[in-house]
Structure formats: structure tokens, C-alpha cells
PDB file of N, CA and C in Angstrom:
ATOM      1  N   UNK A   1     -26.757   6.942  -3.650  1.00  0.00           N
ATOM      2  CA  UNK A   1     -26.347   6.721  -4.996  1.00  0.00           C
ATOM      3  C   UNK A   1     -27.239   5.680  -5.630  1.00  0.00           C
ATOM      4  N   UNK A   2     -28.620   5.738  -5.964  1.00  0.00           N
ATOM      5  CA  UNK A   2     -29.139   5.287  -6.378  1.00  0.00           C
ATOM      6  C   UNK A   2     -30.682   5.883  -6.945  1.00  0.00           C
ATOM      7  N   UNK A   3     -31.333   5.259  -7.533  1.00  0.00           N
ATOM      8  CA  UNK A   3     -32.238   5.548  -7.986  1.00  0.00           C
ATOM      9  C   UNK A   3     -34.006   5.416  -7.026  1.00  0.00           C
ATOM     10  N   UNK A   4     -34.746   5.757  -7.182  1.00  0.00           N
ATOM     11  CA  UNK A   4     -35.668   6.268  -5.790  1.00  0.00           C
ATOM     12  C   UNK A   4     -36.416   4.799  -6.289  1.00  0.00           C
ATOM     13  N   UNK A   5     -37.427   4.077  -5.646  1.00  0.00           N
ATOM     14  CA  UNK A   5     -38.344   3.035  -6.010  1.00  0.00           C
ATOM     15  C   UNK A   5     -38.737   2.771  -7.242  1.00  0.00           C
ATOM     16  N   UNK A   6     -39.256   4.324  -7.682  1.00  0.00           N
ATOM     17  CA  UNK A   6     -40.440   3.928  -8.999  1.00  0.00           C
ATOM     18  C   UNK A   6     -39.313   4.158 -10.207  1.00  0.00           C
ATOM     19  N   UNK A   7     -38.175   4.464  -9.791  1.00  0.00           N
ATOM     20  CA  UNK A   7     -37.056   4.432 -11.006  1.00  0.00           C
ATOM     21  C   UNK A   7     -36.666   5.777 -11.438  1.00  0.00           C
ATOM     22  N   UNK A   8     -37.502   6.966 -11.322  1.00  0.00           N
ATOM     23  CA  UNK A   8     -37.562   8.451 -12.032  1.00  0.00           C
ATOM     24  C   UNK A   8     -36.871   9.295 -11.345  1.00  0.00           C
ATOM     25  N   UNK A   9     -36.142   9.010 -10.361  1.00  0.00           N
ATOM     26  CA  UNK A   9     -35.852  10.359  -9.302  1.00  0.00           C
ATOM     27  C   UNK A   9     -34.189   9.273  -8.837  1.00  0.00           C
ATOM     28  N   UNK A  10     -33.385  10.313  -8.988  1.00  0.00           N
ATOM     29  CA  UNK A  10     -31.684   9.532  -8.672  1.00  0.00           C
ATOM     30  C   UNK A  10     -31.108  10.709  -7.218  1.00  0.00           C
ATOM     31  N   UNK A  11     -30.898   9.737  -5.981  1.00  0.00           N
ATOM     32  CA  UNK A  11     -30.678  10.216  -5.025  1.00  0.00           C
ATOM     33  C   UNK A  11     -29.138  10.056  -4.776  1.00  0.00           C
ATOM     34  N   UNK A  12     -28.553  10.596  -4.306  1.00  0.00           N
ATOM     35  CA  UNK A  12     -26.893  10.096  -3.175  1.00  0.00           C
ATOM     36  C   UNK A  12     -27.065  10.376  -2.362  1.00  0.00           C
ATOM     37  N   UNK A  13     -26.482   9.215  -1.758  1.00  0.00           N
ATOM     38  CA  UNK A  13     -26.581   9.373   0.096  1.00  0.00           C
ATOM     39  C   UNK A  13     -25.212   9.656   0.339  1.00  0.00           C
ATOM     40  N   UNK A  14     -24.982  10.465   1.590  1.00  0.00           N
ATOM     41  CA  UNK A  14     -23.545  10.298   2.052  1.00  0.00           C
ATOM     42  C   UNK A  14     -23.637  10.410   3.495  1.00  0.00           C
ATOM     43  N   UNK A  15     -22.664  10.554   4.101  1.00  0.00           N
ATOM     44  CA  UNK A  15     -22.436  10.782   5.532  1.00  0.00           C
ATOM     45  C   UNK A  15     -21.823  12.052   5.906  1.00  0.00           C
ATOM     46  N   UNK A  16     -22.610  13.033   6.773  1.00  0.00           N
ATOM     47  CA  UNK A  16     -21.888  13.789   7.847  1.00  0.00           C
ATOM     48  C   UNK A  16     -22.386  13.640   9.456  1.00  0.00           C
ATOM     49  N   UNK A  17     -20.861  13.436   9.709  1.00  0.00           N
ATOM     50  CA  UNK A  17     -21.020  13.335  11.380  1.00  0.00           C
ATOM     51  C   UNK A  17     -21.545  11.889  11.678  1.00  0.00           C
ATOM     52  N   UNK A  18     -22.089  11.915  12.419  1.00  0.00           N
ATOM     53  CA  UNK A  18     -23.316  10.220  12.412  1.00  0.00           C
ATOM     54  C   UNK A  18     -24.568   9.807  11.610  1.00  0.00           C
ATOM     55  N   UNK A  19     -24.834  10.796  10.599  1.00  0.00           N
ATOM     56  CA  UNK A  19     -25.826  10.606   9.622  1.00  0.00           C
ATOM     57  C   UNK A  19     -25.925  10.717   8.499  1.00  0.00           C
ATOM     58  N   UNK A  20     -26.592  10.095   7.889  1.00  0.00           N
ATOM     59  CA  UNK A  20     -26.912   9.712   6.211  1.00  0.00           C
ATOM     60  C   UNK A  20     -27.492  10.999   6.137  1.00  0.00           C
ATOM     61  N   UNK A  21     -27.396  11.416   4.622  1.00  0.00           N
ATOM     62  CA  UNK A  21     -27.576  12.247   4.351  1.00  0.00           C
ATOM     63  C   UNK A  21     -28.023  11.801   2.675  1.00  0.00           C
ATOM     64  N   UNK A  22     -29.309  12.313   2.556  1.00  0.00           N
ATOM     65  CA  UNK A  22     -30.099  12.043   1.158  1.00  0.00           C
ATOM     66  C   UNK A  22     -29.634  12.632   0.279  1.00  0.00           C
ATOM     67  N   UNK A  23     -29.840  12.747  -0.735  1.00  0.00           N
ATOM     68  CA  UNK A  23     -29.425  14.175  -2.211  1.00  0.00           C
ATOM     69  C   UNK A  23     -30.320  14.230  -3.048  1.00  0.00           C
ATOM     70  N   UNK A  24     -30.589  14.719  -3.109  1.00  0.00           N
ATOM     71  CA  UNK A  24     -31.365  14.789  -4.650  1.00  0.00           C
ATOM     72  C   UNK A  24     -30.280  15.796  -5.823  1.00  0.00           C
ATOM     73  N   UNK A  25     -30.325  14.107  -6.635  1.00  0.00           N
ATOM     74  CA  UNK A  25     -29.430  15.060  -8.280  1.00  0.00           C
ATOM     75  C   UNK A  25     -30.434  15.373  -9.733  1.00  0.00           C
ATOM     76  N   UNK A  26     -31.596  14.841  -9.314  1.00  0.00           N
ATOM     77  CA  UNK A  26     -32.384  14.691 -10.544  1.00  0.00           C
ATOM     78  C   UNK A  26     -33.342  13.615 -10.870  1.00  0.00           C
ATOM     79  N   UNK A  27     -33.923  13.464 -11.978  1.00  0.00           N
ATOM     80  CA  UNK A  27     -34.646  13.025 -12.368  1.00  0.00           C
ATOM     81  C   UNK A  27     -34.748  13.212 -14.136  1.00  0.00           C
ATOM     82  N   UNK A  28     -34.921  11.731 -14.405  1.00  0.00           N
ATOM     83  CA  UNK A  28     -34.960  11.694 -15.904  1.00  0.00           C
ATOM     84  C   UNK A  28     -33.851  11.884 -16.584  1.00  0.00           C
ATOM     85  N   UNK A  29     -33.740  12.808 -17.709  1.00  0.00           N
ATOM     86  CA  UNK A  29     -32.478  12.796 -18.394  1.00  0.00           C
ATOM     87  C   UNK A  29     -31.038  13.004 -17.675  1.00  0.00           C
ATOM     88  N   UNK A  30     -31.856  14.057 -16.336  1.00  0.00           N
ATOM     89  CA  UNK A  30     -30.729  14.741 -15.519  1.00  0.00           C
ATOM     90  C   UNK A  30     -30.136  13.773 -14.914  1.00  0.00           C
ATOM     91  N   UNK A  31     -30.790  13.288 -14.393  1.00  0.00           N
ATOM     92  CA  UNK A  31     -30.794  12.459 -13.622  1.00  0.00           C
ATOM     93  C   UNK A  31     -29.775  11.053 -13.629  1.00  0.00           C
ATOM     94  N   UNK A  32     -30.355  10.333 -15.029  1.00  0.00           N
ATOM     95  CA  UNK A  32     -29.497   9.398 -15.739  1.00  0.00           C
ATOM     96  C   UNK A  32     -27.990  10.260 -16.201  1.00  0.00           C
ATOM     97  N   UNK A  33     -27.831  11.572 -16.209  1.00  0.00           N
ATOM     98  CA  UNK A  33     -26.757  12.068 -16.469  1.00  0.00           C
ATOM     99  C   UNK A  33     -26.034  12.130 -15.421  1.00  0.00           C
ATOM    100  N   UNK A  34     -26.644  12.246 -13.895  1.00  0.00           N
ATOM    101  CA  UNK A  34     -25.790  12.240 -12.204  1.00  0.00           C
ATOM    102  C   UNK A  34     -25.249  11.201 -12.163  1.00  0.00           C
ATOM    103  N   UNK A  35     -26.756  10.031 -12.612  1.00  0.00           N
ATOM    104  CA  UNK A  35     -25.841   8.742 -12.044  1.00  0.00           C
ATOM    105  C   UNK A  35     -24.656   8.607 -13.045  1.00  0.00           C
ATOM    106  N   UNK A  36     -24.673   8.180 -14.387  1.00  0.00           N
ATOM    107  CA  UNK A  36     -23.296   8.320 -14.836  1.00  0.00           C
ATOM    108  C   UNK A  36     -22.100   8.617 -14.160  1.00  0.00           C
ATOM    109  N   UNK A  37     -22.178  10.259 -13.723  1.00  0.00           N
ATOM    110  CA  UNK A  37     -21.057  11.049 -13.482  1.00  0.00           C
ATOM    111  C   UNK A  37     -20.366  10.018 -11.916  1.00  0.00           C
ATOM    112  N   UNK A  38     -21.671   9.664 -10.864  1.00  0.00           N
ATOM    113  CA  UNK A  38     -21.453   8.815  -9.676  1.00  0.00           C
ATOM    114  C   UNK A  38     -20.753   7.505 -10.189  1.00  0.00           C
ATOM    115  N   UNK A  39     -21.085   7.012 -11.272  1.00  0.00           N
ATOM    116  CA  UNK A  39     -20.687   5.825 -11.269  1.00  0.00           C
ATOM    117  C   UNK A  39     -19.153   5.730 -11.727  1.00  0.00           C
ATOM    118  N   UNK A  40     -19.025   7.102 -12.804  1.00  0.00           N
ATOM    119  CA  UNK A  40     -17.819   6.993 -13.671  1.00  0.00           C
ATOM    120  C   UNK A  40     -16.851   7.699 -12.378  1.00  0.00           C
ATOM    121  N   UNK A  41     -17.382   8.573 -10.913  1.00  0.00           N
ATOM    122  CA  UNK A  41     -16.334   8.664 -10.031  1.00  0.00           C
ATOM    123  C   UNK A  41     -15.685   7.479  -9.294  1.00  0.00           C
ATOM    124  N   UNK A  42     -17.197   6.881  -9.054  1.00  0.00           N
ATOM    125  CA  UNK A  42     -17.179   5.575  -8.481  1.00  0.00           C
ATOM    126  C   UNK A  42     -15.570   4.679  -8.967  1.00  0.00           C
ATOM    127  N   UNK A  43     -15.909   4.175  -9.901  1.00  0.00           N
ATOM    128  CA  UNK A  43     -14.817   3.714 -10.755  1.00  0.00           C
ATOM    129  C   UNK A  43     -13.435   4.466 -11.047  1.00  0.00           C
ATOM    130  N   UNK A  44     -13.568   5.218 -11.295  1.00  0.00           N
ATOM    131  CA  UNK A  44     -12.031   6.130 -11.182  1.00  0.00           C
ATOM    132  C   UNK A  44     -11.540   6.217  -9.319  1.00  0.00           C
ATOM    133  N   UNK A  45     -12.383   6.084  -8.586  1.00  0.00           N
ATOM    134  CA  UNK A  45     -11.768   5.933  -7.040  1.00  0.00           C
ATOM    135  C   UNK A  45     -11.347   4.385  -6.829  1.00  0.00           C
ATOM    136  N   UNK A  46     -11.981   3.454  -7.154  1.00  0.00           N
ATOM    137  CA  UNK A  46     -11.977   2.014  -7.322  1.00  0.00           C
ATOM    138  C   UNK A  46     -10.088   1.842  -7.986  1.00  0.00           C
ATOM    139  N   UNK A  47     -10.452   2.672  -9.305  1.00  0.00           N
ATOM    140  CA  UNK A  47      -9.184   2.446  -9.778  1.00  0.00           C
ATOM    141  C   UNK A  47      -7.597   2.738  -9.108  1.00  0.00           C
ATOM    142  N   UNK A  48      -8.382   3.840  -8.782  1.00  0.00           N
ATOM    143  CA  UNK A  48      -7.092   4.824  -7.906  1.00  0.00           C
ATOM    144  C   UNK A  48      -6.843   3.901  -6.683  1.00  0.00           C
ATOM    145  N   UNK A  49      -7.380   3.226  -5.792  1.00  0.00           N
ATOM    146  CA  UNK A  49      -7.352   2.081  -4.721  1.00  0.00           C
ATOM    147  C   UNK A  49      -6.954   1.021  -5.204  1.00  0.00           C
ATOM    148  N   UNK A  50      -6.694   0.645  -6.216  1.00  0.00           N
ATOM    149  CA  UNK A  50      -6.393  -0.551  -6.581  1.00  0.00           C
ATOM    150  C   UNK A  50      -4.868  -0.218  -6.973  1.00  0.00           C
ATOM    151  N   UNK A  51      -4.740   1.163  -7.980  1.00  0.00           N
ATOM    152  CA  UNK A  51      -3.461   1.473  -8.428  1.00  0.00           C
ATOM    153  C   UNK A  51      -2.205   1.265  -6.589  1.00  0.00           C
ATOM    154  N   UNK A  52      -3.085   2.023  -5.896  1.00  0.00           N
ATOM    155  CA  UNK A  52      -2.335   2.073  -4.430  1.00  0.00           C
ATOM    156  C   UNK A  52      -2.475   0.979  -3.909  1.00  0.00           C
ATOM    157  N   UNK A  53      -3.274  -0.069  -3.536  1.00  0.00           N
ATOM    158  CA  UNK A  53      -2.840  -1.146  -3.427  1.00  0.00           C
ATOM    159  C   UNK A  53      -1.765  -1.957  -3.910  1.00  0.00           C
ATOM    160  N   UNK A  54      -1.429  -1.757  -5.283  1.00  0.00           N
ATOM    161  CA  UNK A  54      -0.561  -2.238  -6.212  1.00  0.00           C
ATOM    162  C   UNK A  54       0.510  -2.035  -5.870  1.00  0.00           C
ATOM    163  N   UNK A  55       1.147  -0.574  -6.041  1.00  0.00           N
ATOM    164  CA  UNK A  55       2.583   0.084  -5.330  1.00  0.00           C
ATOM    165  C   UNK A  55       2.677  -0.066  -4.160  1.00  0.00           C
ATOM    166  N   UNK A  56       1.611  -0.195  -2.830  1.00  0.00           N
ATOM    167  CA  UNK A  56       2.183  -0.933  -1.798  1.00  0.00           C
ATOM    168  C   UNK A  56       2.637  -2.280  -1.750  1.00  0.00           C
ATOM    169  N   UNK A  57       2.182  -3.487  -2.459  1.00  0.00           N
ATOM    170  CA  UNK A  57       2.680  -4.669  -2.695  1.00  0.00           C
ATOM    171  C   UNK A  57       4.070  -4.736  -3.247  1.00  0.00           C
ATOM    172  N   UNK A  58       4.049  -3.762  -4.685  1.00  0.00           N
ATOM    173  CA  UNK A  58       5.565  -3.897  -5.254  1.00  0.00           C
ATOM    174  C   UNK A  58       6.334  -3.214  -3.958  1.00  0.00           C
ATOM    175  N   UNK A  59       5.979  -2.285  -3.559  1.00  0.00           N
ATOM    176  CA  UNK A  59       7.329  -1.430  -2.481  1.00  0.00           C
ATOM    177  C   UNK A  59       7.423  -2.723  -1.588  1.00  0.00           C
ATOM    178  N   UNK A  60       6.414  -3.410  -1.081  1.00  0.00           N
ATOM    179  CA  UNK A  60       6.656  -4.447   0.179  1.00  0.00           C
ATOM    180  C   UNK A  60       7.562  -5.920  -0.549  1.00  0.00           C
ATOM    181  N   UNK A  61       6.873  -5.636  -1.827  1.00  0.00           N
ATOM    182  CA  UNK A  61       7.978  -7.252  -2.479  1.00  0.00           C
ATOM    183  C   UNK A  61       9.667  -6.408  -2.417  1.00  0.00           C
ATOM    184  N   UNK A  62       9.435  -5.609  -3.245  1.00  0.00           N
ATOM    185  CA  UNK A  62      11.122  -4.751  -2.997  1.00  0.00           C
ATOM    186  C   UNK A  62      12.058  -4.387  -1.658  1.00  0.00           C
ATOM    187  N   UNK A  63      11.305  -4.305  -0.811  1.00  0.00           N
ATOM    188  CA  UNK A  63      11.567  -4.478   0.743  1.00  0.00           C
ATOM    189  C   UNK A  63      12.321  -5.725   1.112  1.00  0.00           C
ATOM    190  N   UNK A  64      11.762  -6.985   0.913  1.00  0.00           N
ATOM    191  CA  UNK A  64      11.597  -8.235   1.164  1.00  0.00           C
ATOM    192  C   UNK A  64      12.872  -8.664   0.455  1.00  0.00           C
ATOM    193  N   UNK A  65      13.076  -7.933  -1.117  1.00  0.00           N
ATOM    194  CA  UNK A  65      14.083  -8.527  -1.842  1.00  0.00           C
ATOM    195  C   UNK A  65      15.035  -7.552  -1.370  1.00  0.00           C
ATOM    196  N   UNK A  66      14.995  -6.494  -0.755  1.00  0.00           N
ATOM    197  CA  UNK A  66      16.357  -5.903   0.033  1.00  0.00           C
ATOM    198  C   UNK A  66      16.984  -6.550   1.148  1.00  0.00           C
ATOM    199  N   UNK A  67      15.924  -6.737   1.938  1.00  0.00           N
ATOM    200  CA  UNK A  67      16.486  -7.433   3.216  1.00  0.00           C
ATOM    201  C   UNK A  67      17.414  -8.683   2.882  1.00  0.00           C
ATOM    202  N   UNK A  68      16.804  -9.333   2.032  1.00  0.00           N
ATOM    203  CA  UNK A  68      17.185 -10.754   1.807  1.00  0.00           C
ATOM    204  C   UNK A  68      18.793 -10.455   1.118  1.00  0.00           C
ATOM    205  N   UNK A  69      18.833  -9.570   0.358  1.00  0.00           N
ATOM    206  CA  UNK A  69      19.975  -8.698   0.022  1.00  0.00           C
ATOM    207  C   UNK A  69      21.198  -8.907   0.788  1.00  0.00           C
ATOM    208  N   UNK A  70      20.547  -8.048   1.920  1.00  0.00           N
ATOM    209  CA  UNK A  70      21.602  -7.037   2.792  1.00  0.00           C
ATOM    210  C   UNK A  70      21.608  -8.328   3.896  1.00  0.00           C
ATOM    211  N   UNK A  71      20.544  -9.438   4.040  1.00  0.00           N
ATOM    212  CA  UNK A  71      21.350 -10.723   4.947  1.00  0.00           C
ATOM    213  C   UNK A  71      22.235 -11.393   4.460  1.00  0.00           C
ATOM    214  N   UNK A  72      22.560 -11.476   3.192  1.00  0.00           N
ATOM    215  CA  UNK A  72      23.352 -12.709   2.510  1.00  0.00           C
ATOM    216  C   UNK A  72      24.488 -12.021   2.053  1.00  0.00           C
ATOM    217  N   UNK A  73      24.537 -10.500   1.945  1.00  0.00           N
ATOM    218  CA  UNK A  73      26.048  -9.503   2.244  1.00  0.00           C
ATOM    219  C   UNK A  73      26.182  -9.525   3.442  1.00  0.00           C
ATOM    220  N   UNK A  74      25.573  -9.499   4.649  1.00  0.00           N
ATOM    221  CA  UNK A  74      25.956  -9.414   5.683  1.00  0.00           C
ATOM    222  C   UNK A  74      26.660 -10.604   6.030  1.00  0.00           C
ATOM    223  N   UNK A  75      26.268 -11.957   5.477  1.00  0.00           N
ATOM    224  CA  UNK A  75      26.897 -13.634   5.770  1.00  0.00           C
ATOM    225  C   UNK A  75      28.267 -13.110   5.123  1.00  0.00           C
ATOM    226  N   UNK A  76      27.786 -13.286   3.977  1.00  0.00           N
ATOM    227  CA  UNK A  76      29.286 -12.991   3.450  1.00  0.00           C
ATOM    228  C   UNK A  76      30.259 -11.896   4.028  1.00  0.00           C
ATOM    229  N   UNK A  77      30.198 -11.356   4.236  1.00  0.00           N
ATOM    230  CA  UNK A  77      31.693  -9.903   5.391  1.00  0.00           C
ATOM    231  C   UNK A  77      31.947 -11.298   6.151  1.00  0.00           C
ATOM    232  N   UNK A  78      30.638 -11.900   6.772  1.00  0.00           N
ATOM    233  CA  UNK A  78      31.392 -12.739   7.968  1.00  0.00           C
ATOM    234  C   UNK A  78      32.351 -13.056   7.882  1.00  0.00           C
ATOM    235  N   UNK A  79      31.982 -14.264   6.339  1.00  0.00           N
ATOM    236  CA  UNK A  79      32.646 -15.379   6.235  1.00  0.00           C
ATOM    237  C   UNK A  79      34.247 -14.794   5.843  1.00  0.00           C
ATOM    238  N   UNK A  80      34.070 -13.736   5.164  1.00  0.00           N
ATOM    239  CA  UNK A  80      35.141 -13.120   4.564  1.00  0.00           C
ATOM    240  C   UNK A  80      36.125 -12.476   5.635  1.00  0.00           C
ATOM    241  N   UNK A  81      35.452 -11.850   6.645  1.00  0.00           N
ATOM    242  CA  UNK A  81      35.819 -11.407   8.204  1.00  0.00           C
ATOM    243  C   UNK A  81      36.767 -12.888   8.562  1.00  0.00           C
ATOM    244  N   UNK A  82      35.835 -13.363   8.941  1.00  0.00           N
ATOM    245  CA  UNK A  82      36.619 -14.930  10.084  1.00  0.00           C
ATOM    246  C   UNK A  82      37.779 -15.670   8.823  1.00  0.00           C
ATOM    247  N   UNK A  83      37.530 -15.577   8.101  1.00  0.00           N
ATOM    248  CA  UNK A  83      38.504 -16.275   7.208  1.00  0.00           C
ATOM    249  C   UNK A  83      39.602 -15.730   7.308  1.00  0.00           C
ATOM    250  N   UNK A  84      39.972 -14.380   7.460  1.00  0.00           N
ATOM    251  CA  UNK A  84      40.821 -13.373   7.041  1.00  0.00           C
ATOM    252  C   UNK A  84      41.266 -12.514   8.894  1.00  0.00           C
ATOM    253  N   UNK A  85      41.093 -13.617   9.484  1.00  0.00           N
ATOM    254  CA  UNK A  85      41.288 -13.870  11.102  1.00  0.00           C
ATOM    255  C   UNK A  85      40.373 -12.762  12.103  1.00  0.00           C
ATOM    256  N   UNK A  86      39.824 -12.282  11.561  1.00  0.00           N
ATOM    257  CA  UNK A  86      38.958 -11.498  12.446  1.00  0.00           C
ATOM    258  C   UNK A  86      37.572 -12.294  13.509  1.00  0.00           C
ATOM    259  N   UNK A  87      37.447 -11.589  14.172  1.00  0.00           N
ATOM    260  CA  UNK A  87      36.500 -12.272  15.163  1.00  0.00           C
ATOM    261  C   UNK A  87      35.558 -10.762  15.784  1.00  0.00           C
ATOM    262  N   UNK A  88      34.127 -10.973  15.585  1.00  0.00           N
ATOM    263  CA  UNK A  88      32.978 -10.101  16.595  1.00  0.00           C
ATOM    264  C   UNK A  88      33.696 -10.463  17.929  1.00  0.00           C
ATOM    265  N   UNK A  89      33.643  -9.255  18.820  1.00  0.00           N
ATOM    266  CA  UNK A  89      34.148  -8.873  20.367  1.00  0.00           C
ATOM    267  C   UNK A  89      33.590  -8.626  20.855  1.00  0.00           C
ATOM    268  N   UNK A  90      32.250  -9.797  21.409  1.00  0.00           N
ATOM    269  CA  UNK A  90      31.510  -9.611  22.432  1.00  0.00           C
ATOM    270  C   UNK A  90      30.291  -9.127  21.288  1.00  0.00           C
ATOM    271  N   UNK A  91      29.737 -10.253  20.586  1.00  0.00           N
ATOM    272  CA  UNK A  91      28.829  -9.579  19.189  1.00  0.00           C
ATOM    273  C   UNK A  91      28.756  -7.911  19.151  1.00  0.00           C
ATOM    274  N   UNK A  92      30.128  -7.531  18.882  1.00  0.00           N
ATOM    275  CA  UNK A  92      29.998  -6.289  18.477  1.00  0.00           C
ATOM    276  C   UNK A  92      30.789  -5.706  17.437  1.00  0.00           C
ATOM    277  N   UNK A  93      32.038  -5.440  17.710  1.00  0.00           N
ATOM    278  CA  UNK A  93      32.784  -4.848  16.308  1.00  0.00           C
ATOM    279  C   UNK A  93      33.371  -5.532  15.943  1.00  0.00           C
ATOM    280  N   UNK A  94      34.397  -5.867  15.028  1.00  0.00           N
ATOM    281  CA  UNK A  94      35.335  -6.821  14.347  1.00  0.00           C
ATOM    282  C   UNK A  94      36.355  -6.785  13.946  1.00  0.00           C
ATOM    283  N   UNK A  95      37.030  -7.296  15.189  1.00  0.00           N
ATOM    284  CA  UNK A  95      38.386  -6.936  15.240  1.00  0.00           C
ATOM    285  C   UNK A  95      39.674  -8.101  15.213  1.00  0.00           C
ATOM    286  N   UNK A  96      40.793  -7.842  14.956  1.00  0.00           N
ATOM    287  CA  UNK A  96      41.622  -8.904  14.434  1.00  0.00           C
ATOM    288  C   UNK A  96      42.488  -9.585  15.448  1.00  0.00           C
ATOM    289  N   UNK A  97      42.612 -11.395  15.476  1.00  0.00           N
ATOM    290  CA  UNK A  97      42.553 -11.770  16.617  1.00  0.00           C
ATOM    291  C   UNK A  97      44.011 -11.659  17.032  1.00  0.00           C
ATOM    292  N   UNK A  98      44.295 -11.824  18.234  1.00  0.00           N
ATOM    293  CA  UNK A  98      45.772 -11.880  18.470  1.00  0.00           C
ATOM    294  C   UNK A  98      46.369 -13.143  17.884  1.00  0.00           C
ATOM    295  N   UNK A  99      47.693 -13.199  17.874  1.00  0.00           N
ATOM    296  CA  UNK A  99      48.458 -14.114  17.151  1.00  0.00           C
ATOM    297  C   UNK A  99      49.198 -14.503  18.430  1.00  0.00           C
ATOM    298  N   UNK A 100      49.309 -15.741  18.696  1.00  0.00           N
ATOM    299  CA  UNK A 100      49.665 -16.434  20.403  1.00  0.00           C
ATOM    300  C   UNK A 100      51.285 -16.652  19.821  1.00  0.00           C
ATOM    301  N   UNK A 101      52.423 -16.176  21.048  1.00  0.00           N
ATOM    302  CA  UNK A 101      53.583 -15.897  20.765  1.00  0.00           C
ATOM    303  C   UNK A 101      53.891 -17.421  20.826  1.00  0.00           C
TER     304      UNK A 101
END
């Protein structure tokens, strides 16, 4: 994706398998018309990676603000649990304690 030494001739390189691979798109008007099109993909992929970068951050902040959620409902059942005489049985279910005769 670039232009050859003397400036007149616009190449892309890419990769198949383990090797570079040259292109020839032109030269001169054509040419300045490839690179354009490379650069303006260039940038629309750039964008598109950045857009997805983006929505993975918000989904991971929204994650973060769930958990934090569903720990501070989970405190609260406790507190609301043990208050209301219940007790975890062996940290497991929650069940209501006996009342001593």
C-alpha cells in the first residue's frame, strides 16, 4: 500500500500463507485513484475497530455495574434473611431457625 520509489507506480502488499505479496493498482491518475480507495478502506476498518472496541468497553462497564448490582441485592436478602430469623445451613440454603422450647 504504497507508492513505488520514484512516486509514479502505487503498489499493495498483502499476505498469503507466509508471504508478501506485491500488487500492482496503477500508476498516475489510476493510480492516485487506488490509493484513495486503500486509504478511504483503510479508515473505514480503523473506524469499524474502534466502533468494536467501544461496545466491548461499554458491555464490560455494564457487566461491572451488574455485578456490583446483584452483590449489594445479594447483602441485602441477607440482612433481610437473618433479621427475619433465618440462617444459611452449612453455606447453603436458608432456612428458618428453630425456636428453643
Amino acid at each position: 500500500m504504497a507508492w513505488c520509489r520514484d512516486g509514479r507506480y502505487y503498489y499493495r502488499s498483502r499476505r498469503e500463507g507466509g508471504r508478501v505479496i506485491s500488487e500492482y493498482l496503477g500508476a498516475g491518475v489510476v493510480g492516485a485513484a487506488a490509493a484513495r480507495r486503500e486509504e478511504r478502506r483503510r479508515t473505514q476498518a480503523a473506524a469499524e475497530l474502534e466502533r468494536d472496541r467501544a461496545a466491548r468497553e461499554e458491555a464490560r462497564q455494564l457487566e461491572a455495574t451488574l455485578r456490583d448490582l446483584a452483590r449489594a441485592s445479594d447483602e441485602l436478602l441477607a440482612e433481610a434473611l437473618t433479621a427475619a430469623g433465618y440462617h444459611r445451613h452449612h453455606r447453603g440454603e436458608w432456612r428458618l431457625r428453630r425456636q428453643q422450647p
